[in-house]
Protein backbone atom coordinates (compact mmCIF):
# COMPACT_ATOMS: atom_id res chain seq x y z
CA UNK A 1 85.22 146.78 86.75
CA UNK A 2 84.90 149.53 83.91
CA UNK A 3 81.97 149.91 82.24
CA UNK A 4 81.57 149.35 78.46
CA UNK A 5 83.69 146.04 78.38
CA UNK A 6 82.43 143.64 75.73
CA UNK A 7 81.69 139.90 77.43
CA UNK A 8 81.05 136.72 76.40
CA UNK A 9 79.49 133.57 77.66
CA UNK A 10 81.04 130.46 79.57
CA UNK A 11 78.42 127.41 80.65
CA UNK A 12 75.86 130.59 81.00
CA UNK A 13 78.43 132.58 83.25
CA UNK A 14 79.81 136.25 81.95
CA UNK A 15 83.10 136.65 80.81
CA UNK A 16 84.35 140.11 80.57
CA UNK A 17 87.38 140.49 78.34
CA UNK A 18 89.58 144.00 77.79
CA UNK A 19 90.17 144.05 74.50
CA UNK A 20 93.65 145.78 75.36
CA UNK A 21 95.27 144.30 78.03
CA UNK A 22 96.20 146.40 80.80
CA UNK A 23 99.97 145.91 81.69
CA UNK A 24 99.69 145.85 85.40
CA UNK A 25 97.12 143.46 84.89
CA UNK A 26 99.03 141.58 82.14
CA UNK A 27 101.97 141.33 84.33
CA UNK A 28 100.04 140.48 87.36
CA UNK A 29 98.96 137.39 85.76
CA UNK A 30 102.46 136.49 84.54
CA UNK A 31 103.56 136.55 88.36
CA UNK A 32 100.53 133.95 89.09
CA UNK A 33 101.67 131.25 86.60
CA UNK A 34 104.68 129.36 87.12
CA UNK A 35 104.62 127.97 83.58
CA UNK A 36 104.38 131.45 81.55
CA UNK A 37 106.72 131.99 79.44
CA UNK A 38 108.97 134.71 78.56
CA UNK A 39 107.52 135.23 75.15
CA UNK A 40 103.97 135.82 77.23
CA UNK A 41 105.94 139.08 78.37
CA UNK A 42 104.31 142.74 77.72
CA UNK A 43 107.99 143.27 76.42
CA UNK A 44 108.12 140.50 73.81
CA UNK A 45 104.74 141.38 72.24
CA UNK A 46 106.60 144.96 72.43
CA UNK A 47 109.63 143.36 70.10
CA UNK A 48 107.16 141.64 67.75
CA UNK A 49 105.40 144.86 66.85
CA UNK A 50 108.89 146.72 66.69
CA UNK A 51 110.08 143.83 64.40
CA UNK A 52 107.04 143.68 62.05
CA UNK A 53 104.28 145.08 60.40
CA UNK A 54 102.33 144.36 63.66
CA UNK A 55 100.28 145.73 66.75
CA UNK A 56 99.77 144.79 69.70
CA UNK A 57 96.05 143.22 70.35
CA UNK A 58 96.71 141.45 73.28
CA UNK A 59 93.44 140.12 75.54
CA UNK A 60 92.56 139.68 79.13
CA UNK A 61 89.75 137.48 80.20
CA UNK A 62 88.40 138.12 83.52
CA UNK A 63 85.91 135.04 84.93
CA UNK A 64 83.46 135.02 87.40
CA UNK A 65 85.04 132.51 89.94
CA UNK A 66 88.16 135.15 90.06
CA UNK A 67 90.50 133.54 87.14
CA UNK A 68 92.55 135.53 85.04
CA UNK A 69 93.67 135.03 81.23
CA UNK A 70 96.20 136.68 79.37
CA UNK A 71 96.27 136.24 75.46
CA UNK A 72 99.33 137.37 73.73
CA UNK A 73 97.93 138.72 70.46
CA UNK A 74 99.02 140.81 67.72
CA UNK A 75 97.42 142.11 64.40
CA UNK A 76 98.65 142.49 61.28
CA UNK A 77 95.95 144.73 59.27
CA UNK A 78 94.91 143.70 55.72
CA UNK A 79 94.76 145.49 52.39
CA UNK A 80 92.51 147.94 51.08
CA UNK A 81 90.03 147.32 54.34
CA UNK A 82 90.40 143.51 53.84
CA UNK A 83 90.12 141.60 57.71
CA UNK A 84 93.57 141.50 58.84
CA UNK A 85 95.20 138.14 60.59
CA UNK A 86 95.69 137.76 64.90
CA UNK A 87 98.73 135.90 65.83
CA UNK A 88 99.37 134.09 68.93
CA UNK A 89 101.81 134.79 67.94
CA UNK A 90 103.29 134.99 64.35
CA UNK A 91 105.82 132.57 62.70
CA UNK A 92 108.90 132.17 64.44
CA UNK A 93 108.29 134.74 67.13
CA UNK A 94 108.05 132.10 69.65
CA UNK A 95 105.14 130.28 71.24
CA UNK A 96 101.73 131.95 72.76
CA UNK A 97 98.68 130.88 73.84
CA UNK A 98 96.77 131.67 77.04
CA UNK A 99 98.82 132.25 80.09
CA UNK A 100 97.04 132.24 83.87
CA UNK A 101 97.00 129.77 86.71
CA UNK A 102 94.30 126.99 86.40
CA UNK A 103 93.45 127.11 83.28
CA UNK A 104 91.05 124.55 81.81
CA UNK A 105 88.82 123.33 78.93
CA UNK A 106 86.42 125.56 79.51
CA UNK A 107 87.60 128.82 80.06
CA UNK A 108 89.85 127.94 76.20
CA UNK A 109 86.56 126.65 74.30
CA UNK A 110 84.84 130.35 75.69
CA UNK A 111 88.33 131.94 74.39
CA UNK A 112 87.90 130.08 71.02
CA UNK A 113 84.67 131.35 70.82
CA UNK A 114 85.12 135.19 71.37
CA UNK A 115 88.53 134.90 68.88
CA UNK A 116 86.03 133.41 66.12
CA UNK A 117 83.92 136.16 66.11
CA UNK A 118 86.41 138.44 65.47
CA UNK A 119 86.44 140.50 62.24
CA UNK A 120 89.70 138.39 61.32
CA UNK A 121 90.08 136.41 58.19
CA UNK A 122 92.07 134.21 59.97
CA UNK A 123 93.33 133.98 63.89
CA UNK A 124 96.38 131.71 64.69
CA UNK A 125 97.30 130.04 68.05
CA UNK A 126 100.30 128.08 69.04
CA UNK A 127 99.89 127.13 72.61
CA UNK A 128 102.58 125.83 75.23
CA UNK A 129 102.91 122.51 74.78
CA UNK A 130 102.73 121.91 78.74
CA UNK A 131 99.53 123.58 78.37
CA UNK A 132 96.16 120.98 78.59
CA UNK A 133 93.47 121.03 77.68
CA UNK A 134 93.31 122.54 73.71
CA UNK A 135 92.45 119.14 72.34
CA UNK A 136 88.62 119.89 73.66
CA UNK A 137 88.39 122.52 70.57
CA UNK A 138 90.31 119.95 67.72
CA UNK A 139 86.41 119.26 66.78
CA UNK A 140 85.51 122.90 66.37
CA UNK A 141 84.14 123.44 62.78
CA UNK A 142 86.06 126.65 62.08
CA UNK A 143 89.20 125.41 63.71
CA UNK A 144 92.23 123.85 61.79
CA UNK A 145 94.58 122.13 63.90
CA UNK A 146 98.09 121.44 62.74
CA UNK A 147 100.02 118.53 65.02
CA UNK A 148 103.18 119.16 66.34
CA UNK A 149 105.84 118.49 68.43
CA UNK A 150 108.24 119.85 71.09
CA UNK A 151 110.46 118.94 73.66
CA UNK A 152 110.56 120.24 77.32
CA UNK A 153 113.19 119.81 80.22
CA UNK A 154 111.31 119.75 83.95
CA UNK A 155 113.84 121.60 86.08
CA UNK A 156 112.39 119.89 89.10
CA UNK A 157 115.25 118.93 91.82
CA UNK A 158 117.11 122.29 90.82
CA UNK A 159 121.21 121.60 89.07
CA UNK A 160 121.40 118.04 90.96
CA UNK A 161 118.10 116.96 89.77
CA UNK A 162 118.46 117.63 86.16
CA UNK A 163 122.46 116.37 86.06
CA UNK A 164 121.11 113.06 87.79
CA UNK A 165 119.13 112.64 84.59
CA UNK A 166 121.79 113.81 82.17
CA UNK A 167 122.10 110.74 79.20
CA UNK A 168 125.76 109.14 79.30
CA UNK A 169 126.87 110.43 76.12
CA UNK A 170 125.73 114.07 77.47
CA UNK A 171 127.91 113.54 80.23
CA UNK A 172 131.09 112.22 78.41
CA UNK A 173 130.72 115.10 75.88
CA UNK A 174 131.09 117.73 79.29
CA UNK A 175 133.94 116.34 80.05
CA UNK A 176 135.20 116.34 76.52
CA UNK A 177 134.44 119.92 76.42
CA UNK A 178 135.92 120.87 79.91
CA UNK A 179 139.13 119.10 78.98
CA UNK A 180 139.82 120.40 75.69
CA UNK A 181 139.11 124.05 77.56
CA UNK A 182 136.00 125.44 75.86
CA UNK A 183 134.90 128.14 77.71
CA UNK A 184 131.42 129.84 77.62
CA UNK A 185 130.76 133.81 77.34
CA UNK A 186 127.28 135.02 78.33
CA UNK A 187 125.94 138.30 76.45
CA UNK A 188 123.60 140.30 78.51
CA UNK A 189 123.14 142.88 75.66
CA UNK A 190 123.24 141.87 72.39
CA UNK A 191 127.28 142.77 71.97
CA UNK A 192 128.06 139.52 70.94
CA UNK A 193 125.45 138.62 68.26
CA UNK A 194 127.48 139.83 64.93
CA UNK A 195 128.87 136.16 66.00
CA UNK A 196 125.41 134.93 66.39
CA UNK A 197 124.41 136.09 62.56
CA UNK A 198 128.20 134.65 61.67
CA UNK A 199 127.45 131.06 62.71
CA UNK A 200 123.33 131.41 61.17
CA UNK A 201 124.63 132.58 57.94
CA UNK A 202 126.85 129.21 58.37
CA UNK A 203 123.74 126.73 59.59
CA UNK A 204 121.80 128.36 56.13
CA UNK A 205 124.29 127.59 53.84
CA UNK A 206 124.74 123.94 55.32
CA UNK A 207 120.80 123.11 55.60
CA UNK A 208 120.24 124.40 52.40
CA UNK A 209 123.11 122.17 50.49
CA UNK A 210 121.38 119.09 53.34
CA UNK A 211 118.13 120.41 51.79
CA UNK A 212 118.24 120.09 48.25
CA UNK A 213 117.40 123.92 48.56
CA UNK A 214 118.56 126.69 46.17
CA UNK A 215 121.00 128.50 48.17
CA UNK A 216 119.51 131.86 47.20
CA UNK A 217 115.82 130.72 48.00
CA UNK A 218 117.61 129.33 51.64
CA UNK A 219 119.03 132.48 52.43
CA UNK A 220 116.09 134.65 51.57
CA UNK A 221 113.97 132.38 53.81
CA UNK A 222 116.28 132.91 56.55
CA UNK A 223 116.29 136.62 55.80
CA UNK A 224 112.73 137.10 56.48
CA UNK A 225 112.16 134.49 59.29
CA UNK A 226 115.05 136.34 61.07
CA UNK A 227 115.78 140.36 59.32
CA UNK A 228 119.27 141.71 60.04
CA UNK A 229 118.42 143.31 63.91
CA UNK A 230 115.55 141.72 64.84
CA UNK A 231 117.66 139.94 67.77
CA UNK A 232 118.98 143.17 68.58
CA UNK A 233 115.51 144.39 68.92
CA UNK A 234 115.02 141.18 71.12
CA UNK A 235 117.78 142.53 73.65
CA UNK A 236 116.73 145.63 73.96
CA UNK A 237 113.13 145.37 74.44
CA UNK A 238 113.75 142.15 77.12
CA UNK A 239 116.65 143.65 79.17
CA UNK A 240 117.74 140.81 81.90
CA UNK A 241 115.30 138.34 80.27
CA UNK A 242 117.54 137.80 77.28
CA UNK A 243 120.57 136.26 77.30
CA UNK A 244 123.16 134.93 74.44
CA UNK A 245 125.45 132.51 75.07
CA UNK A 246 128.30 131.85 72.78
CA UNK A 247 131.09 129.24 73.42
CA UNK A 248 134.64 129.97 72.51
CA UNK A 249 137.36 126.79 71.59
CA UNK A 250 140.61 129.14 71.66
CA UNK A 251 139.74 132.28 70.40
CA UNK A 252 137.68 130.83 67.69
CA UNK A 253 134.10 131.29 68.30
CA UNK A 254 132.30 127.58 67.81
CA UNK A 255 128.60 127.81 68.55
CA UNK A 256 125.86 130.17 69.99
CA UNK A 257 122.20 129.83 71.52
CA UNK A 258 120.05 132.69 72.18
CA UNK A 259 117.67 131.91 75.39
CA UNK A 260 115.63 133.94 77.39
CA UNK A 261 114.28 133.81 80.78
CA UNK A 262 111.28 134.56 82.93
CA UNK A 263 108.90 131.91 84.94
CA UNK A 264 110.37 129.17 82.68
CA UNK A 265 113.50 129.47 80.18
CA UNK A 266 113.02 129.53 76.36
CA UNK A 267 116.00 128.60 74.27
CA UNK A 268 114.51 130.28 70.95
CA UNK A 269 117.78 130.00 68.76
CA UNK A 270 121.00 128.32 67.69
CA UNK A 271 123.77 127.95 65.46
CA UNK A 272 127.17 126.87 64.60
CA UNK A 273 130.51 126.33 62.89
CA UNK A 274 130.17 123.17 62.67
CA UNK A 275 133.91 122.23 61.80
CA UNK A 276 134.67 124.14 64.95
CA UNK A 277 131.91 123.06 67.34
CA UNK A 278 131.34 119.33 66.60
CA UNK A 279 134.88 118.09 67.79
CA UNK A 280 134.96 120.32 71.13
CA UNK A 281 131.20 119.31 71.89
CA UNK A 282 130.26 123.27 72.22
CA UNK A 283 126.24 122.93 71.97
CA UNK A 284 126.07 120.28 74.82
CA UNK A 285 128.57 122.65 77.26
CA UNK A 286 126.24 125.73 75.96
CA UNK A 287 122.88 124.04 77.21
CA UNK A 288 124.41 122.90 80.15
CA UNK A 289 125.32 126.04 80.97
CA UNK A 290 121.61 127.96 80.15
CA UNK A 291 120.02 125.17 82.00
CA UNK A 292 122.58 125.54 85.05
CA UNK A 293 121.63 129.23 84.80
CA UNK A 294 117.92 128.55 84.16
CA UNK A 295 117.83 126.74 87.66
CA UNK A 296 119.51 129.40 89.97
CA UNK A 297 116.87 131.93 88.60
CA UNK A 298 114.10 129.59 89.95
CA UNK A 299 112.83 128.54 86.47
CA UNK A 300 110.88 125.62 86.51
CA UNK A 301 110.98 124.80 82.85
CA UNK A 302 113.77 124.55 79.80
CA UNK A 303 111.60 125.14 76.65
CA UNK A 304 113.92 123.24 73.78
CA UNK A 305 112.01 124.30 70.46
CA UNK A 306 110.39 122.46 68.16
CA UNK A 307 112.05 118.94 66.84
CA UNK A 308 109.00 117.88 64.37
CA UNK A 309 110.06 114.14 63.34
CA UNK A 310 113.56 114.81 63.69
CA UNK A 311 115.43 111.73 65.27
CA UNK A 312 118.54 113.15 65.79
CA UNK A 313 117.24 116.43 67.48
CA UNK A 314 115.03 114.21 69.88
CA UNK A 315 118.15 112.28 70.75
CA UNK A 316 120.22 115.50 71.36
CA UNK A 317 117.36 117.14 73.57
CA UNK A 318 116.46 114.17 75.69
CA UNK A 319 120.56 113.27 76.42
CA UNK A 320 119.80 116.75 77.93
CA UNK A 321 116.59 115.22 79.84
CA UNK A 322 113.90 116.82 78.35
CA UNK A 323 110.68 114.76 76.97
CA UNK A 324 108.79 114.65 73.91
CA UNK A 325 105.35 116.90 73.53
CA UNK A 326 102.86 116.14 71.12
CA UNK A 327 100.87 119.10 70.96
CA UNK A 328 98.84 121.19 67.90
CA UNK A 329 98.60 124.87 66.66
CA UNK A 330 95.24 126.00 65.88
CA UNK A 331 93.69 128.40 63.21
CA UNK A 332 90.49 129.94 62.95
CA UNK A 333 89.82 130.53 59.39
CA UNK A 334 87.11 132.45 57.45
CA UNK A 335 88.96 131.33 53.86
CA UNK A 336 91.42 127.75 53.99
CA UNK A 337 94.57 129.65 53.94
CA UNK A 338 96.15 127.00 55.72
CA UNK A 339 95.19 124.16 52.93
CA UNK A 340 96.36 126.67 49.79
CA UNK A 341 100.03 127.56 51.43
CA UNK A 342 100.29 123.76 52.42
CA UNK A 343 99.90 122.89 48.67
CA UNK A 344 101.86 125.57 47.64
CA UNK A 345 104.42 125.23 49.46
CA UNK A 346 104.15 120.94 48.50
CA UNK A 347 104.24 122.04 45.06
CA UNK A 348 107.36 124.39 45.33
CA UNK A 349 109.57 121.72 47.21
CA UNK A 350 108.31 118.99 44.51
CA UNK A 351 109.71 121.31 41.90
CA UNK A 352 113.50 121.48 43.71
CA UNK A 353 113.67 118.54 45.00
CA UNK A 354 113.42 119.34 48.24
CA UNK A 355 114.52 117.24 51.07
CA UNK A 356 113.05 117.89 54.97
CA UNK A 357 116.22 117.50 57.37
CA UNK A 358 116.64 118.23 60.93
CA UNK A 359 116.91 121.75 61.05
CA UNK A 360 113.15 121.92 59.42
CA UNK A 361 111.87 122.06 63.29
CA UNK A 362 114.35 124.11 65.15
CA UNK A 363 112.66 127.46 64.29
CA UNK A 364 109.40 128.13 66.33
């Protein structure tokens, strides 16, 4: 073990924790857990930090009975020598949290320590949902927790096993879509997402007129959740692990999801033309298709976003099979951030009349 590595304590045993993550090590770890997801890649926290104003602080935790801990982390530095912020990772970059075979309560509260000691004013976590075990630090005094909830497909039983499970009205809208000769084109590399940022500009404009939301404000939001080539960026710094499918009625482009693979399968975006897409039934032939493609490259899970208190997205997702998640996000905070941009952003949605919908959830 190198010398010089800064530890910390669990139940009176010595942690030692590499403040930079070695990649071999990093991906080592990865290989261990079947539940790691792709955005726990060395290669997505590379895409975040070419994306952003960001770099990559990343942590390993080595313990003394042998376990291993990775902790996708990135920094965004502060003004004028003000404590910058740690992201687990940052808004809509996807979910974080520590990834390693047998994790438990312990080994996170001795994580949640060494993070609030950090020279941070603020360090956010977003764990996997499938992940147990966070609730032990809800109590913490410096720790905000902010519920949430996803929804998660088990791949167990491989293509059979999930179709078995498949709701009625999933099924009848497959056939609908096989008859009426949609077909599905997978993008390895990013060619096809001009159609991608065609159907998003699309979704904006409709959730923002469903919203109650200025369309300007709605499209600037959008804008800086999800700058012009940041899905580009996505492509090239995943390789095989990214993949965008888009689903054709005709010639006419209808719909498009953006999902990427590793251990598990992420589906981390979507959009549509609605008047195209809703009478051909083009999202429920796209999933079927990621998730059919999700099992032959052994994944054991279908990540399906967030769906908050959505109804209609929770229908959608578990016609698909997957289950509800109740799960939090945590911040460590030296000043309440968190409570000023919750009333802030109250105040600003009082002011327009602002209406949540179902499309508040879908970005993670």
């Amino acid at each position: 073990m190198p010398a010089g590595l800064p530890t910390i304590e669990e139940d009176r045993r010595t942690v030692r924790v590499h403040p930079r993550a070695p990649r071999d090590q990093w991906r080592a770890v990865l290989a261990e857990d079947p539940l790691a997801l792709p955005e726990h890649a060395p290669e997505w926290v590379d895409a975040v930090c070419a994306g952003g104003p960001y770099t990559d602080a990343t942590r390993l935790y080595e313990f003394p009975d042998g376990r291993r801990f990775v902790l996708p982390l990135v920094r965004r530095t502060g003004l004028a020598g003000v404590p910058g912020q740690l992201w687990s990772l940052p808004h809509s970059w996807g979910l974080g949290g520590l990834v390693g075979p047998d994790l438990d309560a312990g080994a996170i509260r001795a994580v949640v320590g060494d993070l609030a000691a950090l020279p941070a004013v603020r360090v956010v976590v977003r764990p996997d949902p499938l992940r147990k075990g966070w609730e032990c630090i809800a109590g913490h005094p410096k720790v905000h927790a902010s519920p949430r909830r996803a929804h998660v497909l088990d791949l167990v039983g491989g293509v059979d096993g999930v179709r078995a499970r498949l709701g009625s009205l999933t099924r009848r809208n497959l056939r609908t879509a096989e008859r009426l000769g949609v077909r599905v084109e997978l993008d390895r590399d990013g060619s096809l997402l001009p159609i991608y940022h065609r159907h998003y500009d699309l979704s904006v404009d409709r959730w923002a007129a469903k919203q109650n939301e200025p369309l300007a404000l709605a499209r600037w939001r959008a804008a800086r959740r999800d700058p012009v080539g940041k899905f580009d960026l996505i492509a090239k710094h995943l390789g095989e692990a990214f993949r965008h499918y888009v689903a054709f009625d005709g010639d006419t482009p209808a719909a498009s999801i953006i999902v990427l693979f590793g251990r598990t399968a992420s589906y981390s975006r979507g959009a549509m033309d609605r008047d195209v897409a809703g009478p051909v039934r083009a999202n429920d032939l796209l999933h079927w298709t990621a998730i059919q493609d999700a099992c032959a490259a052994g994944c054991t899970h279908y990540h399906m976003l967030e769906t908050g208190e959505s109804e209609s997205l929770a229908r959608f997702k578990e016609r698909l099979g997957a289950v509800p998640i109740d799960y939090c996000d945590y911040r460590i905070e030296r000043v309440p951030l968190t409570k000023a941009d919750k009333k802030l952003r109250s105040a600003v949605k009082k002011v327009i009349g602002f209406r949540d919908t179902d499309n508040a959830a879908v970005q993670r």
